[in-house]
PDB file of N, CA and C in Angstrom:
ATOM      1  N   UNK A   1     107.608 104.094 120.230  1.00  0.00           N
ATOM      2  CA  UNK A   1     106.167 104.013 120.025  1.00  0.00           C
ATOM      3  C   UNK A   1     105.884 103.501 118.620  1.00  0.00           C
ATOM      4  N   UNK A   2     105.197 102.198 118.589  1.00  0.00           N
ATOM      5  CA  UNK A   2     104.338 101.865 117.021  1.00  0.00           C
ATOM      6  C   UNK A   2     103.537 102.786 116.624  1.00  0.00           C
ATOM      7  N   UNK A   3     103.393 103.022 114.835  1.00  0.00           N
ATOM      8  CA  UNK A   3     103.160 103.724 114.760  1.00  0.00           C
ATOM      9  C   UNK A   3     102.294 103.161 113.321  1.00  0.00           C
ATOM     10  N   UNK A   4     101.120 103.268 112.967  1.00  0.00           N
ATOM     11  CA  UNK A   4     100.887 102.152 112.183  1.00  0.00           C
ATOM     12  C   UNK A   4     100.754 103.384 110.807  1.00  0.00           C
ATOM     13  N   UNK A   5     100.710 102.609 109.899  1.00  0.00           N
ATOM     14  CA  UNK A   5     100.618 103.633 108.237  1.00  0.00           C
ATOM     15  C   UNK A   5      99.228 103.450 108.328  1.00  0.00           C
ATOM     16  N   UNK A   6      98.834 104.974 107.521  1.00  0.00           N
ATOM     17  CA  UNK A   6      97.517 105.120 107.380  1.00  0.00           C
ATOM     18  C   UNK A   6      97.379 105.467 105.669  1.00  0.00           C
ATOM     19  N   UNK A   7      97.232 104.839 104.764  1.00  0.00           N
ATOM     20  CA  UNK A   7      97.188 105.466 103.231  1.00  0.00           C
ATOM     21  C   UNK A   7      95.282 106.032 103.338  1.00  0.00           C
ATOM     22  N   UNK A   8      95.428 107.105 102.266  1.00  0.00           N
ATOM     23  CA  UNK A   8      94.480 107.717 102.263  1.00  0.00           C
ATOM     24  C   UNK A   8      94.361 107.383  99.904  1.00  0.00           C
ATOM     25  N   UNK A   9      93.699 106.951  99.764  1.00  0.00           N
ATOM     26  CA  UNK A   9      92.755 106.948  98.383  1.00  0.00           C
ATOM     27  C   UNK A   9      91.555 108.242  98.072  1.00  0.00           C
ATOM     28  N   UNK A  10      91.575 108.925  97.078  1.00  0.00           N
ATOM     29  CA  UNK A  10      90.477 109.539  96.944  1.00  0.00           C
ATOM     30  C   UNK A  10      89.941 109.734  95.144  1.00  0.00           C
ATOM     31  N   UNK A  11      88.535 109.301  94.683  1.00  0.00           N
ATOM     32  CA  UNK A  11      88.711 109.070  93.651  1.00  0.00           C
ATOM     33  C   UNK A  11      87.213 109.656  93.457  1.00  0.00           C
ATOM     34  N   UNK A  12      87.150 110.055  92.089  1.00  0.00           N
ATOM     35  CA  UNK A  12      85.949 111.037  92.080  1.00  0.00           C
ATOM     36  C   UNK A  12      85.740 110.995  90.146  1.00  0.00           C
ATOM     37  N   UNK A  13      84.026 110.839  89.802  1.00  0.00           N
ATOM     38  CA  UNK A  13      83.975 110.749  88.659  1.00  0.00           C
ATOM     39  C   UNK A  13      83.483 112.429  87.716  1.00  0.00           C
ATOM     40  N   UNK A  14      83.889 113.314  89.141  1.00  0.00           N
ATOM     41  CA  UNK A  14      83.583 114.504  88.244  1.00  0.00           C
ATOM     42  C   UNK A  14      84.992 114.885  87.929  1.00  0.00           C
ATOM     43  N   UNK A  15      85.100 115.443  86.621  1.00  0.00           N
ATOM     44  CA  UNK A  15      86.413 116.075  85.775  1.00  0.00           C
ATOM     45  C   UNK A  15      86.895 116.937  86.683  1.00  0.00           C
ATOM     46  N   UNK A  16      85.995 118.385  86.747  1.00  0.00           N
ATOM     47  CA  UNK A  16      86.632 119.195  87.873  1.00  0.00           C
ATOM     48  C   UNK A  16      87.747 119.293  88.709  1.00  0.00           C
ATOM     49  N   UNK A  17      86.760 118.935  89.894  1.00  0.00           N
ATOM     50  CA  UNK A  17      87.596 118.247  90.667  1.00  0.00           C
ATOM     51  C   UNK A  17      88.874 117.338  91.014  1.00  0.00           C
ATOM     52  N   UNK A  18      89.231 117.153  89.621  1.00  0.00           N
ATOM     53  CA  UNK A  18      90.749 116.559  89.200  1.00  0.00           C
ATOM     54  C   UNK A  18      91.007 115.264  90.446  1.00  0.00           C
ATOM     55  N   UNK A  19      89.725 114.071  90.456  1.00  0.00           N
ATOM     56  CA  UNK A  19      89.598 113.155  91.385  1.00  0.00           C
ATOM     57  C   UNK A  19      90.113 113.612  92.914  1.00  0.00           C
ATOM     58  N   UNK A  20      89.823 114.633  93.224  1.00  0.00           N
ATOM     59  CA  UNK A  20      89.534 114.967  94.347  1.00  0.00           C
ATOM     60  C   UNK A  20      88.317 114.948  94.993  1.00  0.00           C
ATOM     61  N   UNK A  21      87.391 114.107  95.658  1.00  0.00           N
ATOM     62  CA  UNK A  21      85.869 115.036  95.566  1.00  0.00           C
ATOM     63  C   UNK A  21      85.717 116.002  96.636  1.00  0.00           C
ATOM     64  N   UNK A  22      85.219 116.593  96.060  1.00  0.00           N
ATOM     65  CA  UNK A  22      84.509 118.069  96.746  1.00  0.00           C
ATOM     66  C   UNK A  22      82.982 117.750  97.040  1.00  0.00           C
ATOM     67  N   UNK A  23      82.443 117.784  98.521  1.00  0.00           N
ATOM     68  CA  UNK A  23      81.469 117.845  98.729  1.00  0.00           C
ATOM     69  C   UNK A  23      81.082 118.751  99.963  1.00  0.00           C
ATOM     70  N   UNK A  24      79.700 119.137 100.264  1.00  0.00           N
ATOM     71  CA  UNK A  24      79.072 119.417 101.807  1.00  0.00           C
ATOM     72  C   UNK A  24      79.287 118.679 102.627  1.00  0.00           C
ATOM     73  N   UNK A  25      79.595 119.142 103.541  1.00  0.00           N
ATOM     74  CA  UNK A  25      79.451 118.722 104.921  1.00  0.00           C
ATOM     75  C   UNK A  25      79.789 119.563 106.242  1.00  0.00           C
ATOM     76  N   UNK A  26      79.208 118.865 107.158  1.00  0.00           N
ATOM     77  CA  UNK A  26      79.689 119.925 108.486  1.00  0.00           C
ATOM     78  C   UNK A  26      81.204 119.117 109.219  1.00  0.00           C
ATOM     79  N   UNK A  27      81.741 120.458 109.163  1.00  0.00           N
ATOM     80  CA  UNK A  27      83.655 119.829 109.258  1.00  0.00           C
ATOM     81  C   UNK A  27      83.791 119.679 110.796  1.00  0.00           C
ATOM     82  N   UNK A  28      82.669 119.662 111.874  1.00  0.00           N
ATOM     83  CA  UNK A  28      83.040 119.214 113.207  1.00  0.00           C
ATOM     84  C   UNK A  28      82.372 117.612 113.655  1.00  0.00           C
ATOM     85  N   UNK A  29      81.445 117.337 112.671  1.00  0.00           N
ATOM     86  CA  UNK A  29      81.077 116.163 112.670  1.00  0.00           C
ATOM     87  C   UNK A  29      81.750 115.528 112.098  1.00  0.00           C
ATOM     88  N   UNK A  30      82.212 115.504 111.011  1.00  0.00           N
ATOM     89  CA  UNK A  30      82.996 114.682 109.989  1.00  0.00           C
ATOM     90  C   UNK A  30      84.194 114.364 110.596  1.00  0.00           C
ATOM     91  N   UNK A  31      85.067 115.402 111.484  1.00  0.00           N
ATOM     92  CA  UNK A  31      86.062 115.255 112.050  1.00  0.00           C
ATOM     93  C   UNK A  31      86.194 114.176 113.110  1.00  0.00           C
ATOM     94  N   UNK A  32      84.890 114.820 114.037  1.00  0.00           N
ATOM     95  CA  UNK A  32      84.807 113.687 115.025  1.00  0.00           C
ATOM     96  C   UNK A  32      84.883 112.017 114.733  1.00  0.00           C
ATOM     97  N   UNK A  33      83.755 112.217 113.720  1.00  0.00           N
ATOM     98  CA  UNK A  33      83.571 110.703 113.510  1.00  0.00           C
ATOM     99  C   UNK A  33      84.853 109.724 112.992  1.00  0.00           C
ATOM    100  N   UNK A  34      85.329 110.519 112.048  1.00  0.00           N
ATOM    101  CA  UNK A  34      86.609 109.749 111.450  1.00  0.00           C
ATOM    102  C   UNK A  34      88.158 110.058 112.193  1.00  0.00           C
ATOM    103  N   UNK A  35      88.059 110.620 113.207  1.00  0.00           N
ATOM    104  CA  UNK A  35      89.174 110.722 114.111  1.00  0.00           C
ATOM    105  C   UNK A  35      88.914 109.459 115.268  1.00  0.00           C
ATOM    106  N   UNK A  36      87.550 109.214 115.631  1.00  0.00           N
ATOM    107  CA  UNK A  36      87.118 107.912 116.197  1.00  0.00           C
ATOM    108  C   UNK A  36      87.533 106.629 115.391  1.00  0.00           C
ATOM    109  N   UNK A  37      86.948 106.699 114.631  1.00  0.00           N
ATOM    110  CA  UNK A  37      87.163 105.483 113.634  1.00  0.00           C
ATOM    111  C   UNK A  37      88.937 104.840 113.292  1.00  0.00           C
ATOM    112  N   UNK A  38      89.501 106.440 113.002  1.00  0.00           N
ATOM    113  CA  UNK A  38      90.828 106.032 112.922  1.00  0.00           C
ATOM    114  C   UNK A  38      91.631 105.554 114.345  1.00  0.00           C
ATOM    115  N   UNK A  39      91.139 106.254 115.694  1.00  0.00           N
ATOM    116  CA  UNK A  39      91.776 106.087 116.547  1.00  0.00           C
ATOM    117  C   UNK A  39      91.787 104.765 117.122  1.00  0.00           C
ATOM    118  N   UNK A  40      90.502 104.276 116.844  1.00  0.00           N
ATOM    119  CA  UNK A  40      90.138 102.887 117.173  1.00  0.00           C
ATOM    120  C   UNK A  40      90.420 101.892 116.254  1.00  0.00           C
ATOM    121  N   UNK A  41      91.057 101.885 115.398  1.00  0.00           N
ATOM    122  CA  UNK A  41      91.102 101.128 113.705  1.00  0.00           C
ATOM    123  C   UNK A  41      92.877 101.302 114.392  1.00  0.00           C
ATOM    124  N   UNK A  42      94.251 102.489 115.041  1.00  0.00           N
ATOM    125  CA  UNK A  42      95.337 102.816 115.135  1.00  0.00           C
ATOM    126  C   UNK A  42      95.599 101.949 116.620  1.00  0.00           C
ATOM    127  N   UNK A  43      94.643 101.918 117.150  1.00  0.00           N
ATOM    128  CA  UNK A  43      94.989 101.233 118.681  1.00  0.00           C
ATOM    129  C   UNK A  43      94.903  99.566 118.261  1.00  0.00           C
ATOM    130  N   UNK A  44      93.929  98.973 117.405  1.00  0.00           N
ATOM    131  CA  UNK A  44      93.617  97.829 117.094  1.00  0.00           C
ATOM    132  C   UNK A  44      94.669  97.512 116.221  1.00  0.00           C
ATOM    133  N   UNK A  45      95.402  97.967 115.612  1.00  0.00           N
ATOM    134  CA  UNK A  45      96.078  97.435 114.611  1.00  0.00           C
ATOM    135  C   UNK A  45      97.665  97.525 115.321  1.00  0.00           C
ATOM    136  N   UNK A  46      97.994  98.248 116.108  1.00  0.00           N
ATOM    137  CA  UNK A  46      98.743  98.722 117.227  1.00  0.00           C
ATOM    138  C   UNK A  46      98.896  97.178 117.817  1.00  0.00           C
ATOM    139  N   UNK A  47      97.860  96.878 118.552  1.00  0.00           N
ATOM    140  CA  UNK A  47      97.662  95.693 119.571  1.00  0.00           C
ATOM    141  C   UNK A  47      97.832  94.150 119.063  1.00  0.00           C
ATOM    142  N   UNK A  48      97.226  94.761 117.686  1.00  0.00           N
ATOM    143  CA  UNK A  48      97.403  93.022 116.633  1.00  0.00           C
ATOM    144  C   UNK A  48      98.894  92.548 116.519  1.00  0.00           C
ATOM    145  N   UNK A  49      99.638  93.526 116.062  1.00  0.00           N
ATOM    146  CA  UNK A  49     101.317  93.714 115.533  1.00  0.00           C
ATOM    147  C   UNK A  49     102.241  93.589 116.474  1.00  0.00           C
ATOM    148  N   UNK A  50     103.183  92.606 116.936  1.00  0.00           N
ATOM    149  CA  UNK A  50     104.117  92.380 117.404  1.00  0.00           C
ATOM    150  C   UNK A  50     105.397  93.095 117.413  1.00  0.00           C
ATOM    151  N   UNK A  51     105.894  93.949 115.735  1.00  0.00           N
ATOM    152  CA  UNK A  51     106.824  94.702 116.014  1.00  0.00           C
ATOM    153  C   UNK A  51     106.073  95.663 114.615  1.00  0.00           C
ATOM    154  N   UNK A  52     107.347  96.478 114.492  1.00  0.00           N
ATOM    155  CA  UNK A  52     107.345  97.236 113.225  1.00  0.00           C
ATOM    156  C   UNK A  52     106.960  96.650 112.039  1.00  0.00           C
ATOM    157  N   UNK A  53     107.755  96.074 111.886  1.00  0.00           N
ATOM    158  CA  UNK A  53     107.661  94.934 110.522  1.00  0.00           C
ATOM    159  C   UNK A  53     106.178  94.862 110.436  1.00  0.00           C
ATOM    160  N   UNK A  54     105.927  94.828 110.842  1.00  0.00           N
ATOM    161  CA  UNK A  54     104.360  93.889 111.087  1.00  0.00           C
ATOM    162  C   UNK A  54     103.369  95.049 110.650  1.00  0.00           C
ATOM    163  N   UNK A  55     103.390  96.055 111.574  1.00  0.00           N
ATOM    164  CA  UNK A  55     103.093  96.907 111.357  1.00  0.00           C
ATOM    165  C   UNK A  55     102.809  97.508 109.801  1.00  0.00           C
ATOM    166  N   UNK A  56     104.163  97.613 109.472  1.00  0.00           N
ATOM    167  CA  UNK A  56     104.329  98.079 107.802  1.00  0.00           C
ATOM    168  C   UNK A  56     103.282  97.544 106.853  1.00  0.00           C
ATOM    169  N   UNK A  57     103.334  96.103 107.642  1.00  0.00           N
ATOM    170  CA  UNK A  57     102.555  94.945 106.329  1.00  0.00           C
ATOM    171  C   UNK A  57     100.871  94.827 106.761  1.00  0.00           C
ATOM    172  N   UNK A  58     100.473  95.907 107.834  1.00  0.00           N
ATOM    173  CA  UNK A  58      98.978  96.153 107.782  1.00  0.00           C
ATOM    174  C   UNK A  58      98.793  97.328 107.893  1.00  0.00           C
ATOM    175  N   UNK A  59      98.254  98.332 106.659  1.00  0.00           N
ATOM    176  CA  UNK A  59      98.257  99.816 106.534  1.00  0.00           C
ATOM    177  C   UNK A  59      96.895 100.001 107.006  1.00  0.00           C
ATOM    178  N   UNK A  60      96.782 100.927 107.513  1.00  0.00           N
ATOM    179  CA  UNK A  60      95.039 101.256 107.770  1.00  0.00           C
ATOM    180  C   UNK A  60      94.735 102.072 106.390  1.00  0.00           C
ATOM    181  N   UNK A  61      93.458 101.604 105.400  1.00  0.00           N
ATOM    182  CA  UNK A  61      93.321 102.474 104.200  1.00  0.00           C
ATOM    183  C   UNK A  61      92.385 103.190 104.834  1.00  0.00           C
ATOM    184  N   UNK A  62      92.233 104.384 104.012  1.00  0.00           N
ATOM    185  CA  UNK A  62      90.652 105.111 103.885  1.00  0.00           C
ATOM    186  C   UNK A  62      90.914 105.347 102.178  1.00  0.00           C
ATOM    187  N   UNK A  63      89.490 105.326 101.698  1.00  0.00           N
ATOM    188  CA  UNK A  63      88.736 105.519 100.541  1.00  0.00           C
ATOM    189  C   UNK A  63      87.532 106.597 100.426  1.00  0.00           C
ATOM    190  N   UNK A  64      88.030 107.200  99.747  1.00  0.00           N
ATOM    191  CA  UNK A  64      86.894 108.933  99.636  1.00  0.00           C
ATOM    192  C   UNK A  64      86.800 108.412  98.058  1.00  0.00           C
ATOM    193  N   UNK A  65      85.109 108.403  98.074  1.00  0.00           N
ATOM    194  CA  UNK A  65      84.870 108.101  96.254  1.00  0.00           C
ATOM    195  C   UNK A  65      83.479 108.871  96.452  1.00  0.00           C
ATOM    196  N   UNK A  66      83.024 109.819  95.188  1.00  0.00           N
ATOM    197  CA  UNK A  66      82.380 110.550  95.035  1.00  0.00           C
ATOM    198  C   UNK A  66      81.546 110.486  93.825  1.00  0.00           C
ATOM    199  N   UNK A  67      80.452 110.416  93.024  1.00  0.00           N
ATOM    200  CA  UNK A  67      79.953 110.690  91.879  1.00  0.00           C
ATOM    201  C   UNK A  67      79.242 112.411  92.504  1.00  0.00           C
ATOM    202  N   UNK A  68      78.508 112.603  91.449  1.00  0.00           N
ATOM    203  CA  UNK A  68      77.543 113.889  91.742  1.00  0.00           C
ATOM    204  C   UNK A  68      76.598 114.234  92.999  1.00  0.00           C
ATOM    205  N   UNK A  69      76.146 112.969  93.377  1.00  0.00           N
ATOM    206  CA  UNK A  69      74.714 113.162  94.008  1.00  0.00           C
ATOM    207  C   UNK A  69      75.902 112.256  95.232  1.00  0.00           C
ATOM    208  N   UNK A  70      76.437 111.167  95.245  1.00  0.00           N
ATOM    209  CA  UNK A  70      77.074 110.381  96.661  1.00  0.00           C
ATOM    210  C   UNK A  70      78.890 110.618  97.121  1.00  0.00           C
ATOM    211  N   UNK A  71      78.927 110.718  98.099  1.00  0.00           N
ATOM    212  CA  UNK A  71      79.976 109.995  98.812  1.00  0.00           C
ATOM    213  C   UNK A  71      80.357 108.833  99.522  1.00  0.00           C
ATOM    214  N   UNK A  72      81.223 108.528  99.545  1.00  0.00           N
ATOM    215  CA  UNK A  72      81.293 107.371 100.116  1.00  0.00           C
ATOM    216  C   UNK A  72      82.762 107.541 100.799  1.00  0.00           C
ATOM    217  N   UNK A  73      82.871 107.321 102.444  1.00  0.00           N
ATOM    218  CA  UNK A  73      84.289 106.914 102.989  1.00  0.00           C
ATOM    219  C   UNK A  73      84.120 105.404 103.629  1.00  0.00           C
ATOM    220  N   UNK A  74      85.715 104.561 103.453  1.00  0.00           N
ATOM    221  CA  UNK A  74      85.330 103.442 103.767  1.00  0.00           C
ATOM    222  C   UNK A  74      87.104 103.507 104.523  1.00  0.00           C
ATOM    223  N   UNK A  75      86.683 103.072 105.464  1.00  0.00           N
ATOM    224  CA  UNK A  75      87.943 102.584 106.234  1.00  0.00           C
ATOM    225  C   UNK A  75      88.176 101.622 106.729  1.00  0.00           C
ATOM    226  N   UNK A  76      89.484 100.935 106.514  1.00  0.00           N
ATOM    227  CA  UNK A  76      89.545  99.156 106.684  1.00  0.00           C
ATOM    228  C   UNK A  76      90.827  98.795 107.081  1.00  0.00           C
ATOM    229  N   UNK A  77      91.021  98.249 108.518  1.00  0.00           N
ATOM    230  CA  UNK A  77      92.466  97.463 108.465  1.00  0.00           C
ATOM    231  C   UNK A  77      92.548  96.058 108.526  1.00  0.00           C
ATOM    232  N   UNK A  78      93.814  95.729 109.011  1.00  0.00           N
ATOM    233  CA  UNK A  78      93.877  94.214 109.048  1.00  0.00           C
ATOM    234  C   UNK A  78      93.827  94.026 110.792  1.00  0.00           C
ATOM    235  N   UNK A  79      93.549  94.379 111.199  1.00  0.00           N
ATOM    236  CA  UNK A  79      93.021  94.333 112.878  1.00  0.00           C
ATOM    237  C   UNK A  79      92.609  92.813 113.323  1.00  0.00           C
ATOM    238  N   UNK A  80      92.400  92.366 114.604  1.00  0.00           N
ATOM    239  CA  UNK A  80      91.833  91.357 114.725  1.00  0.00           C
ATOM    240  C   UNK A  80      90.179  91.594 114.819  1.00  0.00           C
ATOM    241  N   UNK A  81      89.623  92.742 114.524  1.00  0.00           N
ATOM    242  CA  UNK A  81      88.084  92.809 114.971  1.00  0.00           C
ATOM    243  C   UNK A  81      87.609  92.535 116.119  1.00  0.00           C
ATOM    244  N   UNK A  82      86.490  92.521 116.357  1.00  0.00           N
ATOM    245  CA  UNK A  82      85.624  92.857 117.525  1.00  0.00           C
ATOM    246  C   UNK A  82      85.472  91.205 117.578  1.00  0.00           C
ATOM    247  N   UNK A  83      85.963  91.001 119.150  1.00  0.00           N
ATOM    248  CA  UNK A  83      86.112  89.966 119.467  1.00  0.00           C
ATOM    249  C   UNK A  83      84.696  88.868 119.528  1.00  0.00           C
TER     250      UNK A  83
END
């Protein structure tokens, strides 16, 4: 079974938090949504890639960046996109 890399980034401009960010949210929505996103971002990048190799050389990122008042997650592969 392919199995594609997923790197995770998280970067945050409060000290605290030691660039972790810490924010609110409700943890059954948040889950859902980004277990969608990844699953569909893991099947697409799955389908693009011919072998392993290939695989290796398109990671799926996510990006967690935080100031005080925002968050932001951004998730991006090298997929072929929506046809």
């Amino acid at each position: 079974a392919h199995r594609p890399i997923v790197k995770v980034e998280t970067h945050s401009t409060l000290g605290k938090d030691k660039g972790v960010p810490r924010f609110t949210y409700i943890p059954g929505a948040l889950r859902y949504i980004m277990c969608e996103l990844l699953k569909n971002s893991c099947r697409a990048t799955v389908e693009a890639c011919a072998d392993e190799r290939e695989l290796k050389d398109r990671p799926i990122n996510v990006v967690v960046c935080a100031d005080e008042h925002n968050v932001a997650i951004c998730t991006s592969d090298r997929a072929r996109g929506i046809p």
